[in-house]
N, C-alpha and C. Protein backbone atom coordinates (compact mmCIF):
# COMPACT_ATOMS: atom_id res chain seq x y z
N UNK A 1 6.31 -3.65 7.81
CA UNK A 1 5.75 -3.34 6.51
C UNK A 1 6.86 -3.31 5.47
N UNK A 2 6.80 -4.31 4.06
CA UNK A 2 7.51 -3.66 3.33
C UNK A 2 7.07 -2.75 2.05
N UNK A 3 8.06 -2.68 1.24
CA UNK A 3 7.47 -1.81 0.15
C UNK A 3 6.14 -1.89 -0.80
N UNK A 4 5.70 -3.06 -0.67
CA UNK A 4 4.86 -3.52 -1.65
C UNK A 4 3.83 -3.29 -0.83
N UNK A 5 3.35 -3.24 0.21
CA UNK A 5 2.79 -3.02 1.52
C UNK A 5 2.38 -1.26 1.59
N UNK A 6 3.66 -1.08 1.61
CA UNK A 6 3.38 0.70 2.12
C UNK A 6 2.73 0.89 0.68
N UNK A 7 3.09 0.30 -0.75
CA UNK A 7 2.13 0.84 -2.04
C UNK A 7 1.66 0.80 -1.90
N UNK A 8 0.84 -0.24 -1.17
CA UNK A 8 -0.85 -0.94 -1.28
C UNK A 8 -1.56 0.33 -0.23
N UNK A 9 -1.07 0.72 0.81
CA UNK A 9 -1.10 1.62 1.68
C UNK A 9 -1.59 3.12 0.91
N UNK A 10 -0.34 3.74 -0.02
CA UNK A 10 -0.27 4.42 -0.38
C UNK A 10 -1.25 4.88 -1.81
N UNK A 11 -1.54 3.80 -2.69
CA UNK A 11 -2.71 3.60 -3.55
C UNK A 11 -4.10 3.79 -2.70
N UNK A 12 -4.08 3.12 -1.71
CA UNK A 12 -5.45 3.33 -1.11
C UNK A 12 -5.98 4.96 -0.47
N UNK A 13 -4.45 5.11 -0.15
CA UNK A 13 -5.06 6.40 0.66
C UNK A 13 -5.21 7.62 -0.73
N UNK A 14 -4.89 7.21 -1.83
CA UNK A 14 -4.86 8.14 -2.84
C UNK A 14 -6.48 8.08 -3.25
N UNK A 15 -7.64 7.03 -2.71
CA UNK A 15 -8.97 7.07 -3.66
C UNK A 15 -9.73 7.93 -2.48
N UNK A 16 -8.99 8.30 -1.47
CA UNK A 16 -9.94 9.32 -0.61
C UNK A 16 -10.64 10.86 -1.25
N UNK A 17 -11.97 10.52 -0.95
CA UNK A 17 -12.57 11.91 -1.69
C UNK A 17 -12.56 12.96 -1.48
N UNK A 18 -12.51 13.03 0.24
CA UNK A 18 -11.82 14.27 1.18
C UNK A 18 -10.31 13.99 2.03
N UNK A 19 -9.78 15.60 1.95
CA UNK A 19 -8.44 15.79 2.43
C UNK A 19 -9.11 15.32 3.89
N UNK A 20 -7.51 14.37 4.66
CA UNK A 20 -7.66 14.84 6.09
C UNK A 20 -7.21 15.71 6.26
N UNK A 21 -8.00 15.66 8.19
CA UNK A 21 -8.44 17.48 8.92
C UNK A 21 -6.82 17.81 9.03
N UNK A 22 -6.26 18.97 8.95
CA UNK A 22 -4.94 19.67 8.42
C UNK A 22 -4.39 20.02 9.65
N UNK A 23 -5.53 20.45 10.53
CA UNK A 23 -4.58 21.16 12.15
C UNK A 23 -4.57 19.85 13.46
N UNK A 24 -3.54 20.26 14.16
CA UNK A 24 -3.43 19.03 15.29
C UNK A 24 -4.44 18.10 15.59
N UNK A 25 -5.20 19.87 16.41
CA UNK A 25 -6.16 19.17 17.08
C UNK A 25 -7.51 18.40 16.27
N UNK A 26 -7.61 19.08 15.04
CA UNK A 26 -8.84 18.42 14.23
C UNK A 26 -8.34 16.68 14.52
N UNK A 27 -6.90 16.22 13.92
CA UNK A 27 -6.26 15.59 13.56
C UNK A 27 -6.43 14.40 15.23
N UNK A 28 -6.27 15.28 16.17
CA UNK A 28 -6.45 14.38 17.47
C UNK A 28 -8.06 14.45 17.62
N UNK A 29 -8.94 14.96 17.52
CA UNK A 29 -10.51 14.62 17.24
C UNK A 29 -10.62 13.57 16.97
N UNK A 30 -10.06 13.17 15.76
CA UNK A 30 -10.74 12.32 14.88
C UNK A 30 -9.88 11.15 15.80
N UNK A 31 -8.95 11.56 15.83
CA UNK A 31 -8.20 9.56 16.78
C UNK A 31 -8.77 9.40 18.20
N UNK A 32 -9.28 10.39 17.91
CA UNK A 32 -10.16 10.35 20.03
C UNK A 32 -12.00 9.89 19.31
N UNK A 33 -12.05 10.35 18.44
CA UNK A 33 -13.63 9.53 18.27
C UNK A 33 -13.12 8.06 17.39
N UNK A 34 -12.50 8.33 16.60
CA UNK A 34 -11.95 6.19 16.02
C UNK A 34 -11.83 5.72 17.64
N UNK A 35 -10.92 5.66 18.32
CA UNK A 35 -11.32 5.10 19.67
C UNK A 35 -12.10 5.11 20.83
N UNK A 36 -13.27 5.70 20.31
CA UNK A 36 -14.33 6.24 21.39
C UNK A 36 -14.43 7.28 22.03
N UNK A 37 -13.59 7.99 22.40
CA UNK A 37 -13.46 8.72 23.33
C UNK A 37 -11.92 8.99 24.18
N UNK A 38 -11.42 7.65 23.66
CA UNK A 38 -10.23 7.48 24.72
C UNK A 38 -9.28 7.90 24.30
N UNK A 39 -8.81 8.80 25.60
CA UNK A 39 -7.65 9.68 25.13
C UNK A 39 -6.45 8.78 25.66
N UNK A 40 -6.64 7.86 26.52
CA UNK A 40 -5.44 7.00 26.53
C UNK A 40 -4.99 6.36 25.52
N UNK A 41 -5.69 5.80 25.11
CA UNK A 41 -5.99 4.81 23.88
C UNK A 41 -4.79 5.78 22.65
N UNK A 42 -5.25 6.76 22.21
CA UNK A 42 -4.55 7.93 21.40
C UNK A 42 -3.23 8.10 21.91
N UNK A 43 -3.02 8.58 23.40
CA UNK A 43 -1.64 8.33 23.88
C UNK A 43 -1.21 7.77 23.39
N UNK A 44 -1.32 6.00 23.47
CA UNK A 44 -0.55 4.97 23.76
C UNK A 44 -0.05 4.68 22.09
N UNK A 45 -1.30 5.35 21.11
CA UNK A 45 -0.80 5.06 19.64
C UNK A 45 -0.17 5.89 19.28
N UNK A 46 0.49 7.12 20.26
CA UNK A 46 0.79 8.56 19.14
C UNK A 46 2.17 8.35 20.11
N UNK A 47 2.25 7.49 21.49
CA UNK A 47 3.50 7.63 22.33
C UNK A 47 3.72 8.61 23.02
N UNK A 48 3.13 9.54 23.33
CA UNK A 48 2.77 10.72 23.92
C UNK A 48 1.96 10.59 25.28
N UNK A 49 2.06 11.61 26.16
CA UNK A 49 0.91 11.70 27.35
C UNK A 49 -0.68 11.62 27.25
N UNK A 50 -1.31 11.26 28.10
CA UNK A 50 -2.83 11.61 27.84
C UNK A 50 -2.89 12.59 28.39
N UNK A 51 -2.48 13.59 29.23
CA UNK A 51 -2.31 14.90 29.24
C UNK A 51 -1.91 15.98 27.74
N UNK A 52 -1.60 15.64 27.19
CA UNK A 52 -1.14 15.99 25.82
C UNK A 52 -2.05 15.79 24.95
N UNK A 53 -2.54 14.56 24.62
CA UNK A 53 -3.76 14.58 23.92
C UNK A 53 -4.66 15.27 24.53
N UNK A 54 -4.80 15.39 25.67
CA UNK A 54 -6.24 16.44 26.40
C UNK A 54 -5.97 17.48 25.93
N UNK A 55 -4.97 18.41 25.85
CA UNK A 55 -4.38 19.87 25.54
C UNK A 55 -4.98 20.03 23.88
N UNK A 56 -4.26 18.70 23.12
CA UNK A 56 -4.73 18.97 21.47
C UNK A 56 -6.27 19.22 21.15
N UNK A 57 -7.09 18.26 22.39
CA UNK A 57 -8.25 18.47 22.18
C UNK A 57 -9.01 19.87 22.37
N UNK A 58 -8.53 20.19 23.24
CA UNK A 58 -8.93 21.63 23.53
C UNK A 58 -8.11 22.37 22.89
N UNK A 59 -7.37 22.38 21.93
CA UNK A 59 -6.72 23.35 20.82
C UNK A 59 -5.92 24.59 22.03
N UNK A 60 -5.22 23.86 23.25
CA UNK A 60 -4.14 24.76 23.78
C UNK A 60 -2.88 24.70 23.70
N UNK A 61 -2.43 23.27 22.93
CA UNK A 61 -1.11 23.18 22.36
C UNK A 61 -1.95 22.93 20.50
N UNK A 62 -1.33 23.84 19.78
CA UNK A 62 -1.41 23.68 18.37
C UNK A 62 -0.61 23.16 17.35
N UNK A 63 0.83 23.78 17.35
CA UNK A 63 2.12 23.02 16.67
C UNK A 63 2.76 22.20 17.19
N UNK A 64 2.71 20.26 16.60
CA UNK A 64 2.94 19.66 17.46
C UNK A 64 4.65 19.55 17.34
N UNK A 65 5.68 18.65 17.60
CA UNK A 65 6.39 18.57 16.87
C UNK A 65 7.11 18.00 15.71
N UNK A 66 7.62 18.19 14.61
CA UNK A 66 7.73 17.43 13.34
C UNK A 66 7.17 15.76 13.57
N UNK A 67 8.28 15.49 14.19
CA UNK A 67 7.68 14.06 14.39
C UNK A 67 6.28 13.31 14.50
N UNK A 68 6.09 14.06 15.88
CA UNK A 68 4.53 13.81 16.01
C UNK A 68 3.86 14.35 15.46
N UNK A 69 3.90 15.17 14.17
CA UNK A 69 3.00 15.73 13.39
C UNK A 69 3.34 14.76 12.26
N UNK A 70 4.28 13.78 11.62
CA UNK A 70 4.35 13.10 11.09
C UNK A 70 3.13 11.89 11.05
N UNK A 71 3.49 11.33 12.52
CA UNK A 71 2.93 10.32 13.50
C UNK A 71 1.67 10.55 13.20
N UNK A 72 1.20 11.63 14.11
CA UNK A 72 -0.26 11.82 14.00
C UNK A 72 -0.88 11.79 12.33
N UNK A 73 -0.32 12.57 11.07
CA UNK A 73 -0.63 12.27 10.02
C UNK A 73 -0.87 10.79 9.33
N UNK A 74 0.06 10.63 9.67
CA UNK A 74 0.09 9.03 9.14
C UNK A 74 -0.68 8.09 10.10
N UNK A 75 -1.08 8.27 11.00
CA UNK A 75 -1.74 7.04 11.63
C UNK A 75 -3.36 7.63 11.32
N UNK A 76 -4.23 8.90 11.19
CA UNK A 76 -5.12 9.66 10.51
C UNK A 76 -5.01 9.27 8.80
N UNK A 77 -4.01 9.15 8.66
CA UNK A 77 -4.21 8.74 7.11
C UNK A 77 -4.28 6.88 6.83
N UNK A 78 -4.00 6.24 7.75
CA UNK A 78 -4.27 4.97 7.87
C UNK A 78 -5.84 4.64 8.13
N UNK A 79 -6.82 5.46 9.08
CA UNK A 79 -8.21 5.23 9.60
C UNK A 79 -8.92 6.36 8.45
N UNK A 80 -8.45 7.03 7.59
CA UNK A 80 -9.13 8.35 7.11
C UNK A 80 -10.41 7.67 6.11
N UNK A 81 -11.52 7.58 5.87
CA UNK A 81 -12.52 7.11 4.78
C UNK A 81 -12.31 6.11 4.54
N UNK A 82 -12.40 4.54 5.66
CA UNK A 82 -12.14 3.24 5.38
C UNK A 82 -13.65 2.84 4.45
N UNK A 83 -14.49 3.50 4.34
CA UNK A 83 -15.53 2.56 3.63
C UNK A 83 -14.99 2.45 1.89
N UNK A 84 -14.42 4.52 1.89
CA UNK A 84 -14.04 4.45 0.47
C UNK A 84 -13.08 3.92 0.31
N UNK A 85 -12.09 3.36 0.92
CA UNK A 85 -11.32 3.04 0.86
C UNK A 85 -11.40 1.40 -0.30
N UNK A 86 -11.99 0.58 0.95
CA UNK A 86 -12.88 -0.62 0.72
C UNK A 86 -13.93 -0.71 -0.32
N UNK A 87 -14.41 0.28 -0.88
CA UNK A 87 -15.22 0.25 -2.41
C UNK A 87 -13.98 0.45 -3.26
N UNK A 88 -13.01 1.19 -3.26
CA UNK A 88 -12.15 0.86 -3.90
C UNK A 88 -11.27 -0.18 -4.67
N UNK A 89 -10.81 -0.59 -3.85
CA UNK A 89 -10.33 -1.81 -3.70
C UNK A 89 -11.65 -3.53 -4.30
N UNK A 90 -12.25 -2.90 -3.59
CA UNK A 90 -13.50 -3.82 -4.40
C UNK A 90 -13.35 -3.88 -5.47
N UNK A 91 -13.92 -2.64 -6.25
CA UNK A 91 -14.42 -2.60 -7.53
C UNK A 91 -12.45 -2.77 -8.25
N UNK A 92 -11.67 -2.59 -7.92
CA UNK A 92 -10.44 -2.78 -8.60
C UNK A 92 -10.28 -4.27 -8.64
N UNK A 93 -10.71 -5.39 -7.51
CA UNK A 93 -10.27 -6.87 -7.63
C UNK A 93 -12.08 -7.50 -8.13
N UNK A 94 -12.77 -6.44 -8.62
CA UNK A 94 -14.01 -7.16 -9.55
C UNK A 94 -14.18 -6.65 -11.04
N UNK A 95 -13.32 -5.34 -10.93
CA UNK A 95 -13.44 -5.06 -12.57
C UNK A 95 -12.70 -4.43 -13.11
N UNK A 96 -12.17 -3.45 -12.05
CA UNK A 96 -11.22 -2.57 -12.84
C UNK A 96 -9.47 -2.71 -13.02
N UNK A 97 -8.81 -3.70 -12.07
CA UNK A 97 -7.57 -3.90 -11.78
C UNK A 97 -6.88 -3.12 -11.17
N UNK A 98 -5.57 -3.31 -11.17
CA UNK A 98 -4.31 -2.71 -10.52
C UNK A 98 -3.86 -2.25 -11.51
N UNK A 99 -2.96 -1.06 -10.93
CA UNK A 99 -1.51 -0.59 -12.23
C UNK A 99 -0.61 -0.56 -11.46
N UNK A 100 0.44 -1.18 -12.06
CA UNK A 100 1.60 -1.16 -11.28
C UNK A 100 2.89 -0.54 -11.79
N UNK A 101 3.41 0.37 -11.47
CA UNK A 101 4.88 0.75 -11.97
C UNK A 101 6.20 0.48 -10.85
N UNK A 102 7.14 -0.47 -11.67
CA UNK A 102 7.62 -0.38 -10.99
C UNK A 102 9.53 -0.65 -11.43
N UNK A 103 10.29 -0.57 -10.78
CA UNK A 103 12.09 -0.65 -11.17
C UNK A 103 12.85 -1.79 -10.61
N UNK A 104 12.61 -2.80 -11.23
CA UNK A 104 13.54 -3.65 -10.31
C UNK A 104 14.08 -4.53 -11.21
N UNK A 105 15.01 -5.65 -10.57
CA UNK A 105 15.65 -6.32 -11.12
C UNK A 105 14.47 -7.80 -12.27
N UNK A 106 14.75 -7.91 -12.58
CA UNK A 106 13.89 -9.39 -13.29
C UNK A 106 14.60 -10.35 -13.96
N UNK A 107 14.89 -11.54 -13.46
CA UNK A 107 15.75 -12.58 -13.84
C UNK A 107 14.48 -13.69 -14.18
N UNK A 108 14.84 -14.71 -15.14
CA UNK A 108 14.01 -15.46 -15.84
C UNK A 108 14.59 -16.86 -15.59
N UNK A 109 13.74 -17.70 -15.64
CA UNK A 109 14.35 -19.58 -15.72
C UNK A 109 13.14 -20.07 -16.65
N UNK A 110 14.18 -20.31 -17.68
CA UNK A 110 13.28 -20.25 -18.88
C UNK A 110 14.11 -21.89 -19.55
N UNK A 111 13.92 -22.08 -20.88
CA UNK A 111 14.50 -23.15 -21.22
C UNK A 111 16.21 -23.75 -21.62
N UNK A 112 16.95 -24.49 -21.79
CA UNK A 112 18.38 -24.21 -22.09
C UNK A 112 18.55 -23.48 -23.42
N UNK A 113 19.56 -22.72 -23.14
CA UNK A 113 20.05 -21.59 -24.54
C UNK A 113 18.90 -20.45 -24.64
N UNK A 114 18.44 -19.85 -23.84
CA UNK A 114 17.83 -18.78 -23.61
C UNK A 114 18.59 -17.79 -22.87
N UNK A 115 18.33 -16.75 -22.69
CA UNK A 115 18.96 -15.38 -21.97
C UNK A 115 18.42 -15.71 -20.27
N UNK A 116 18.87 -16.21 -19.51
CA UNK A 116 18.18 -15.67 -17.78
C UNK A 116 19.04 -14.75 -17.41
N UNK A 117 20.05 -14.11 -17.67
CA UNK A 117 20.06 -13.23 -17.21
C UNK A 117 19.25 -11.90 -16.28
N UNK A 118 19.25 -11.85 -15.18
CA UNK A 118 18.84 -10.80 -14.39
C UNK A 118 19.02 -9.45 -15.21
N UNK A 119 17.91 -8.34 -14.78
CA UNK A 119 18.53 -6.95 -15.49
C UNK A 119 17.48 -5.92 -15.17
N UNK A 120 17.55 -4.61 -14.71
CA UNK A 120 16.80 -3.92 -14.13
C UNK A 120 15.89 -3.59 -15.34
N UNK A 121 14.83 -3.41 -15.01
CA UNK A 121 13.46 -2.65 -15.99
C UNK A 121 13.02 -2.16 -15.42
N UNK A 122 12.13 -1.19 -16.34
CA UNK A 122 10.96 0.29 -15.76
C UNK A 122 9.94 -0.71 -16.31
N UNK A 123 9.13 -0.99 -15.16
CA UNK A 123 7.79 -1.69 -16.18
C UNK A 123 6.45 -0.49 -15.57
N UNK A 124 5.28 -0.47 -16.56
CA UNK A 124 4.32 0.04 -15.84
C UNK A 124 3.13 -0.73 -16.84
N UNK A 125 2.22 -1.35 -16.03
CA UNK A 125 1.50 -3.07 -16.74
C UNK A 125 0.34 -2.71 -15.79
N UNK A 126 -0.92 -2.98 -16.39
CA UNK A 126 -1.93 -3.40 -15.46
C UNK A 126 -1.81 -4.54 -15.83
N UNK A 127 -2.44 -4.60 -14.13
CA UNK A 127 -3.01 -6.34 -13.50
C UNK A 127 -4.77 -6.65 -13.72
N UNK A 128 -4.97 -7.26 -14.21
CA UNK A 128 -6.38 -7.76 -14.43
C UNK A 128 -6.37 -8.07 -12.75
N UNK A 129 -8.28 -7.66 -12.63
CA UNK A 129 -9.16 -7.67 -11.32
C UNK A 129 -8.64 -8.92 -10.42
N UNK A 130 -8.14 -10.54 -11.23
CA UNK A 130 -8.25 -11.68 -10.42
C UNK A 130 -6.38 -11.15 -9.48
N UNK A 131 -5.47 -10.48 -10.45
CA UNK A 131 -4.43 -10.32 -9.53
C UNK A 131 -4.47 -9.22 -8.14
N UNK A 132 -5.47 -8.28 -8.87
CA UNK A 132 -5.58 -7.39 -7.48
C UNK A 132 -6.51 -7.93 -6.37
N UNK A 133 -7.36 -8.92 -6.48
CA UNK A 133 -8.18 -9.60 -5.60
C UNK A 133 -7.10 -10.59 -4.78
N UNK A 134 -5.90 -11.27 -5.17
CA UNK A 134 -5.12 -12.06 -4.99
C UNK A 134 -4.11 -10.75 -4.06
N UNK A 135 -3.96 -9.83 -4.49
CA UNK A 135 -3.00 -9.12 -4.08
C UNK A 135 -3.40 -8.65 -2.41
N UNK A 136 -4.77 -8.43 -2.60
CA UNK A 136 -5.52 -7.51 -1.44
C UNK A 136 -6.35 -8.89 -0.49
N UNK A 137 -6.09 -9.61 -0.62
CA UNK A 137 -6.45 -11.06 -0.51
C UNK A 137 -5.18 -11.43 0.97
N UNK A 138 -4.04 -11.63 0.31
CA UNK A 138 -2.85 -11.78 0.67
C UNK A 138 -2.25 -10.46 1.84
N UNK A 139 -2.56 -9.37 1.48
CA UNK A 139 -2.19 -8.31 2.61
C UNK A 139 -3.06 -8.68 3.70
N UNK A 140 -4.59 -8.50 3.50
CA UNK A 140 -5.28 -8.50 4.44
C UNK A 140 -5.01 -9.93 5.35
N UNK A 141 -4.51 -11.00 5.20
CA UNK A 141 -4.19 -12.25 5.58
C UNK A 141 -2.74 -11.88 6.34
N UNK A 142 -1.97 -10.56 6.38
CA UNK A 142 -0.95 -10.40 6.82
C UNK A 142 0.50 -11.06 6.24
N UNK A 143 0.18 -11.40 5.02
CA UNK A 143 0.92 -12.32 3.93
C UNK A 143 2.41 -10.63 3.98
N UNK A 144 3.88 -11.60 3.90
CA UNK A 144 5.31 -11.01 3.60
C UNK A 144 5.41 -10.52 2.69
N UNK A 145 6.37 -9.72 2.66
CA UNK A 145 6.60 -8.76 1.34
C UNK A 145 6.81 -9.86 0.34
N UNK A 146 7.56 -10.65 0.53
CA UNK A 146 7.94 -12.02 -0.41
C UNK A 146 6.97 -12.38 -1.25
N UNK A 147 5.97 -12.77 -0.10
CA UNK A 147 4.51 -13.01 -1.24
C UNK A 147 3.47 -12.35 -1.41
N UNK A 148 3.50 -10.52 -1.33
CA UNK A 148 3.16 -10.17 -1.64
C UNK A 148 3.96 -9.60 -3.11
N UNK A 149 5.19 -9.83 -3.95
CA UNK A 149 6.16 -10.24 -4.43
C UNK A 149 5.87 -10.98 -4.93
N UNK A 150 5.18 -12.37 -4.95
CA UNK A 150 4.82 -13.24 -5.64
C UNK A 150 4.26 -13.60 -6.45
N UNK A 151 2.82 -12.79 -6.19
CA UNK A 151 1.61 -12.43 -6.67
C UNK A 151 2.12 -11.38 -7.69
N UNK A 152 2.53 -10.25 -7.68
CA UNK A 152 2.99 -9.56 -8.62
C UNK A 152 3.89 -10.01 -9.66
N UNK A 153 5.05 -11.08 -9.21
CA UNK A 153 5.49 -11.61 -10.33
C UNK A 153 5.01 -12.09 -11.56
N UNK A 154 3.99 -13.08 -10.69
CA UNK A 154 3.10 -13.91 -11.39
C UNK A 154 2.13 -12.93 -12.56
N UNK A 155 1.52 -11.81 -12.03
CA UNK A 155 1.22 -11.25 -12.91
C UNK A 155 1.54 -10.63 -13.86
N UNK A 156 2.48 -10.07 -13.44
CA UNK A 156 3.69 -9.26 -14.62
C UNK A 156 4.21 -10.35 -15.34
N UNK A 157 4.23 -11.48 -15.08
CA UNK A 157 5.13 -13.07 -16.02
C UNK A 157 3.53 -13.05 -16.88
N UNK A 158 2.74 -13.52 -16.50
CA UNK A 158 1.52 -13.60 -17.57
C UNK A 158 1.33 -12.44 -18.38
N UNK A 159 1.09 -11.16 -17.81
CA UNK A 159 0.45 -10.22 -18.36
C UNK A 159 1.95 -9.29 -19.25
N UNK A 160 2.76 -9.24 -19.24
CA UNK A 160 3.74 -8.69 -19.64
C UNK A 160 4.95 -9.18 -20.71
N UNK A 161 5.53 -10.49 -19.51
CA UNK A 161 6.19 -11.46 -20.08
C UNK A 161 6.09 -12.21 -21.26
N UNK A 162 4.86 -12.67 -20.70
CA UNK A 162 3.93 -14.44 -21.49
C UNK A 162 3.00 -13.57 -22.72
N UNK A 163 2.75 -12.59 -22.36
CA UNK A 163 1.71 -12.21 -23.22
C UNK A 163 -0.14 -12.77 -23.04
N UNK A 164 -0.27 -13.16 -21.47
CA UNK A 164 -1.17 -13.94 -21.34
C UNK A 164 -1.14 -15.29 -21.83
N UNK A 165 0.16 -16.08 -21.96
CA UNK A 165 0.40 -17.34 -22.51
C UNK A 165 0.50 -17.55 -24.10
N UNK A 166 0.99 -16.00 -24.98
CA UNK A 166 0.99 -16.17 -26.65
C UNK A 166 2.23 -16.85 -26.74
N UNK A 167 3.46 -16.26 -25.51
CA UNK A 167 4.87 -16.50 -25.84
C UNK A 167 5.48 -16.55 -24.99
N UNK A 168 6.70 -17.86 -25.25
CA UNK A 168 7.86 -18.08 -24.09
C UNK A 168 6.80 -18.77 -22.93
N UNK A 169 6.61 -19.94 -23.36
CA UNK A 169 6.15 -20.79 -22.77
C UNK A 169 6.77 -21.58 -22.02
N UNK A 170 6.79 -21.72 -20.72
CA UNK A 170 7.50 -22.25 -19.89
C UNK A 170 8.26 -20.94 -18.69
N UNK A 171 8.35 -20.06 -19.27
CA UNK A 171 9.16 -18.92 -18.89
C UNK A 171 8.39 -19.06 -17.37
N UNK A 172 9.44 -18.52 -16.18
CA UNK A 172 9.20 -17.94 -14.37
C UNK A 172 10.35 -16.79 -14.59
N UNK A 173 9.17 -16.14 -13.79
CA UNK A 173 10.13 -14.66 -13.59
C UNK A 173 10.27 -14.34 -12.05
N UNK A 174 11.63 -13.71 -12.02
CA UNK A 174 12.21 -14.03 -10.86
C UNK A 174 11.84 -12.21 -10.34
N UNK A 175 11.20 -11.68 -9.47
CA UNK A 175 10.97 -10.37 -9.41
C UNK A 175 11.62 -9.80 -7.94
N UNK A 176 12.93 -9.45 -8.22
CA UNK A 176 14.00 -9.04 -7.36
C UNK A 176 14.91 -7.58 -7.24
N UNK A 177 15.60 -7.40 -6.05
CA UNK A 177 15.53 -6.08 -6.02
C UNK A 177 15.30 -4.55 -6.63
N UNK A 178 14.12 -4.63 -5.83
CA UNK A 178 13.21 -3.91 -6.31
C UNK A 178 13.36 -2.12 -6.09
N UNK A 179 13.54 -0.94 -6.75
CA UNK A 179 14.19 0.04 -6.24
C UNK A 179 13.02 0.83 -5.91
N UNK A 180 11.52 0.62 -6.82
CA UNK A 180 10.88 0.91 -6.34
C UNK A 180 9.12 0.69 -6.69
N UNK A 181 8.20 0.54 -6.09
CA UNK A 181 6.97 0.14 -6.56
C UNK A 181 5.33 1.14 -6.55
N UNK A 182 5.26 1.37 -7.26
CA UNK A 182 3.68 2.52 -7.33
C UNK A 182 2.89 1.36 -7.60
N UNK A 183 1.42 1.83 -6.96
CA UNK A 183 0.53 1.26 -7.55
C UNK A 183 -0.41 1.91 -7.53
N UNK A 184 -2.01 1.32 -8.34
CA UNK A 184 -2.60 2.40 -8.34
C UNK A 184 -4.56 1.88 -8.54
N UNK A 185 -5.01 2.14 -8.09
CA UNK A 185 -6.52 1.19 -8.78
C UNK A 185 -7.46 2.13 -8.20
């Protein structure tokens, strides 16, 4: 996963309407019914015993340790309200867009006797619905940070840059080390 990835990650899990369950074992419930029943299955994703998951289930081990309380959070916050998740995301790549903030470098190849110089910026720009459909398009296809990178350039060069094509015509923007990326829909 890279950064643009864990945003997309991290935006999504932000449109959940309810908190996930807070204690272990709620927390191992819920990964023992996403997989049916199977407490191996939970093992094998948390790296732990299926003896261990049996214990969480029955709430006789409670504090797990940091780690695996990490683990277990985050893989519960990956399965937590996938439908809302997915209306989300919908209605952001049919009407409402992306917002993106983000710090990175931006270098230009533009025409001779222009500035390309590279140079860090704070940008924070929405993306019209067709870039977040392109964006969420491209993850789900298992598409690289690169081009998931791509897609964002492209939008931030139109929507930011270009002005939607008023100005600096011809202009490509080069969207490179990146320190850091929010997003949000």
């Amino acid at each position: 996963m890279g950064i643009i990835d864990d945003s997309l990650d991290r935006a999504a899990a932000r449109t959940a309407t309810r908190p996930i369950p807070k204690s272990a074992g709620a927390q191992v419930r819920f990964l023992a019914k996403q997989h049916k029943g199977s407490t191996k299955a939970v093992a094998q994703l948390l790296g732990i015993s299926q003896r261990t998951v049996e214990r969480y289930l029955k709430d006789q081990i409670r504090r797990p340790r940091p780690e695996l309380a990490e683990r277990l959070a985050a893989e519960v916050g990956k399965r937590w309200q996938p439908r809302v998740r997915d209306r989300a995301k919908r209605q952001a790549a049919m009407s409402t867009g992306i917002v993106i903030e983000t710090r990175a470098r931006f270098g230009f190849t533009a025409a001779p006797g222009t500035s390309d110089d590279g140079r860090v910026r704070l940008i924070t720009q929405h993306l019209p619905p067709m870039y977040a459909a392109r964006l969420f398009d491209a993850q789900a296809a298992g598409a690289t940070d690169t081009e998931l990178q791509a897609v964002i350039a492209e939008g931030l060069q139109d929507q930011y840059f270009t002005d939607r094509g008023r100005r600096a015509p011809g202009l490509r923007v080069e969207f490179t080390d990146i320190d850091y990326v929010e997003l949000g829909f």
